[in-house]
Protein backbone atom coordinates (compact mmCIF):
# COMPACT_ATOMS: atom_id res chain seq x y z
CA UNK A 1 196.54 66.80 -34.40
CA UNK A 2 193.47 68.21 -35.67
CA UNK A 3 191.19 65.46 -34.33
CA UNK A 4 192.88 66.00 -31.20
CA UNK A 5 192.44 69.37 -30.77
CA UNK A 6 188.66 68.88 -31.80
CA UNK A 7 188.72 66.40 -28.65
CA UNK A 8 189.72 68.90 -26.45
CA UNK A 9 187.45 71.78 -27.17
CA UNK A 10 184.94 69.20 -27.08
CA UNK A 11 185.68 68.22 -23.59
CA UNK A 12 186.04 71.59 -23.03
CA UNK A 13 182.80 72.77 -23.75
CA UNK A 14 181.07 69.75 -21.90
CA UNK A 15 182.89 70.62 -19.04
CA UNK A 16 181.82 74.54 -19.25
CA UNK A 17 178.55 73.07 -19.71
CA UNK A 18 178.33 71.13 -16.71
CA UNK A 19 180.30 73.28 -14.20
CA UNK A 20 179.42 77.09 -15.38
CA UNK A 21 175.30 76.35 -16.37
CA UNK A 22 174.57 74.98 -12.97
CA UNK A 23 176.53 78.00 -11.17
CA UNK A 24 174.33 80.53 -13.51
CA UNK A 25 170.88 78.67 -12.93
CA UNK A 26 171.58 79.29 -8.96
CA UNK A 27 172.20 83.37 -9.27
CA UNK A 28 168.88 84.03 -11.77
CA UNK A 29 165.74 82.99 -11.24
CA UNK A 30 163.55 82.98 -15.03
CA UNK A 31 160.05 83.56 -14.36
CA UNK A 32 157.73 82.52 -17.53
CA UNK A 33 154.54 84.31 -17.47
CA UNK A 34 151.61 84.20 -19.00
CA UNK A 35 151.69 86.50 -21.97
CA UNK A 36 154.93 84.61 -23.39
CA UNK A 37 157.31 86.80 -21.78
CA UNK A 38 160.82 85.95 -19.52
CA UNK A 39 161.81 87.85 -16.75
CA UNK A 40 165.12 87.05 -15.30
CA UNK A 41 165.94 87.89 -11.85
CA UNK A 42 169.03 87.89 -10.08
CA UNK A 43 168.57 85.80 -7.00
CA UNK A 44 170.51 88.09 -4.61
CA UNK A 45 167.95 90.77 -5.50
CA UNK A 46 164.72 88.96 -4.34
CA UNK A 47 163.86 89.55 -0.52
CA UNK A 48 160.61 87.49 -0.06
CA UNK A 49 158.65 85.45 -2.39
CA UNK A 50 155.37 84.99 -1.93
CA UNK A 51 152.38 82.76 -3.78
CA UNK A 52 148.94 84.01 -3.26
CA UNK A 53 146.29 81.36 -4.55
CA UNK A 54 143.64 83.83 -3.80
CA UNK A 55 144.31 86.93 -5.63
CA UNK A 56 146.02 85.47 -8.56
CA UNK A 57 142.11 83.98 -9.61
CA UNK A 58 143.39 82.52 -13.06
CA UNK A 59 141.60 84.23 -16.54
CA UNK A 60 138.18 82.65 -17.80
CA UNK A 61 137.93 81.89 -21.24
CA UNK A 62 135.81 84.78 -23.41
CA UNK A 63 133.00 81.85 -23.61
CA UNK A 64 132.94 81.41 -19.76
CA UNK A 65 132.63 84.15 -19.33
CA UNK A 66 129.47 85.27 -21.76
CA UNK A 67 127.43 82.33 -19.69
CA UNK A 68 127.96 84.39 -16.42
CA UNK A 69 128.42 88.40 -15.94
CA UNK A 70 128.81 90.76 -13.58
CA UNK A 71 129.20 94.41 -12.59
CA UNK A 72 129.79 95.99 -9.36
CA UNK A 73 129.09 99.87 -8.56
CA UNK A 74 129.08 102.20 -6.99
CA UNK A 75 132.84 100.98 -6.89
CA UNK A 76 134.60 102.18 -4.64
CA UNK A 77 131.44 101.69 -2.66
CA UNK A 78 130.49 103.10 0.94
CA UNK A 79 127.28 102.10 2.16
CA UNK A 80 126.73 99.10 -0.40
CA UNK A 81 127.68 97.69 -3.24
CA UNK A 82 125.24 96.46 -5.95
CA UNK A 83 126.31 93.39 -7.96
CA UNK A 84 124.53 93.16 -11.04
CA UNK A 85 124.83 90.03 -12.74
CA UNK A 86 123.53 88.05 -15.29
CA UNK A 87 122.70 84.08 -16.19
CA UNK A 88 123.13 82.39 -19.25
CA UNK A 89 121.27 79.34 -18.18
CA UNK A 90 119.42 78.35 -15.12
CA UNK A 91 121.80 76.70 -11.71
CA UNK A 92 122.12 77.68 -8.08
CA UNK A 93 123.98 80.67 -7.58
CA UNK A 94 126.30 81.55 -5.08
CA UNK A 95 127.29 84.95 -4.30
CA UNK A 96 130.93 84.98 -1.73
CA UNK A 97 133.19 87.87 -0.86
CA UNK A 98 136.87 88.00 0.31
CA UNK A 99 139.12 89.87 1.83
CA UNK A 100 142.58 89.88 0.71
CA UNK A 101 143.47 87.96 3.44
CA UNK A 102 141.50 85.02 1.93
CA UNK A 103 138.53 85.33 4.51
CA UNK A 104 134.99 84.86 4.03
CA UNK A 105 133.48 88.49 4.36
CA UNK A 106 129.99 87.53 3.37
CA UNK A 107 128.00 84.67 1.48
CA UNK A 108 124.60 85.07 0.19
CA UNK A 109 122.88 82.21 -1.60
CA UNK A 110 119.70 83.35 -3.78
CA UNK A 111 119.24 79.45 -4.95
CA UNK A 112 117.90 78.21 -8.37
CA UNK A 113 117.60 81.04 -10.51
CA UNK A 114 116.80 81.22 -14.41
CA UNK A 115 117.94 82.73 -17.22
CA UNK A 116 117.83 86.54 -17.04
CA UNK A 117 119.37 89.71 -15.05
CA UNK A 118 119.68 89.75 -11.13
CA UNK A 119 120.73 92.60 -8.72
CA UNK A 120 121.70 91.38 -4.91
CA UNK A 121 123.01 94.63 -2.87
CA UNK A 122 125.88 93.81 -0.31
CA UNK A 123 125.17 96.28 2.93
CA UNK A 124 129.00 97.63 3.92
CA UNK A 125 128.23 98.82 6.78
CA UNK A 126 130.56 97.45 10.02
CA UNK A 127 133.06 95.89 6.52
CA UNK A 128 136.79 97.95 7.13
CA UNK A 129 137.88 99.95 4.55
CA UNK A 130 139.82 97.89 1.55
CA UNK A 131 139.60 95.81 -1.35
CA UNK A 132 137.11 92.94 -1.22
CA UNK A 133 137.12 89.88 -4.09
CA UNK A 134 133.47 89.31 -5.17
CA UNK A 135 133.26 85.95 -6.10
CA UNK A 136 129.88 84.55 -8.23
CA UNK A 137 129.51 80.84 -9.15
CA UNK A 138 126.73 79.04 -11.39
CA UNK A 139 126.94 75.31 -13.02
CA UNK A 140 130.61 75.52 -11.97
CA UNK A 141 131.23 78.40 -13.69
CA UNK A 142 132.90 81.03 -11.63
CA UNK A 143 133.68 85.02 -12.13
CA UNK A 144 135.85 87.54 -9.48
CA UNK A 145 135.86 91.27 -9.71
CA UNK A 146 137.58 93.39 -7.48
CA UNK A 147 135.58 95.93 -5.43
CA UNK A 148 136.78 98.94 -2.82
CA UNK A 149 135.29 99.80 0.49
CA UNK A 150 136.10 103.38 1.64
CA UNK A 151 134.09 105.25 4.20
């Protein structure tokens, strides 16, 4: 009897397993993010998602980015913006900005450069107002920082 009974809870359970896990894994969504947290979301609360390759630019490691720096100011910017930014070791740069929309703004390639601290100032005038991704790339190293045009 006792065996038995064992059986049946057994089969019970499987059978909860199978039928009730599925049925739960279709109303939540889990997101895992980065930092080691779970969100769970109930499907029937999401209206739209969306996956934008552009923006989410993923995190350089700390030693990627001591080979290449950069700051941006004045930020928000009206006239210009002057991107400071400085080489570990000696490539061709390349100096790209965005929009949000993932389009090419302007591109401005200074060429070999050495070791050292450079300055290249991006003219805003005729560039709508918004947020802008400047992009800077050496040796296939690459660093984004956000920068604001308001005028």
């Amino acid at each position: 009897m006792k065996n038995k009974n064992y059986r049946s809870i057994l089969m019970i359970s499987v059978l909860a397993f199978l039928v009730i896990n599925p049925a739960k894994a279709q109303e939540y969504m889990r997101i895992n993010k980065s930092d080691g947290t779970v969100m769970e979301i109930a499907i029937s609360d999401i209206r739209k998602i969306t996956f934008d390759n552009l923006t989410a630019v993923p995190l350089q490691h700390p030693v990627m980015q001591q080979l290449l720096k950069m700051k941006l100011y004045p930020n928000p910017a009206n006239e210009y913006v002057n991107i400071n930014y400085t080489l570990a070791g000696t490539g061709v740069v390349q100096i790209d900005i965005y929009s949000l929309a993932g389009k090419l703004v302007s591109s401005h390639s200074p060429g070999n450069r050495h070791k050292g601290n450079y300055t290249h100032r991006w003219q805003t005038k005729g560039i709508l107002t918004g947020t802008y991704i400047c992009k800077i790339s050496q040796n296939q190293i690459t660093i984004t920082e956000k920068v604001i045009v308001k005028h």
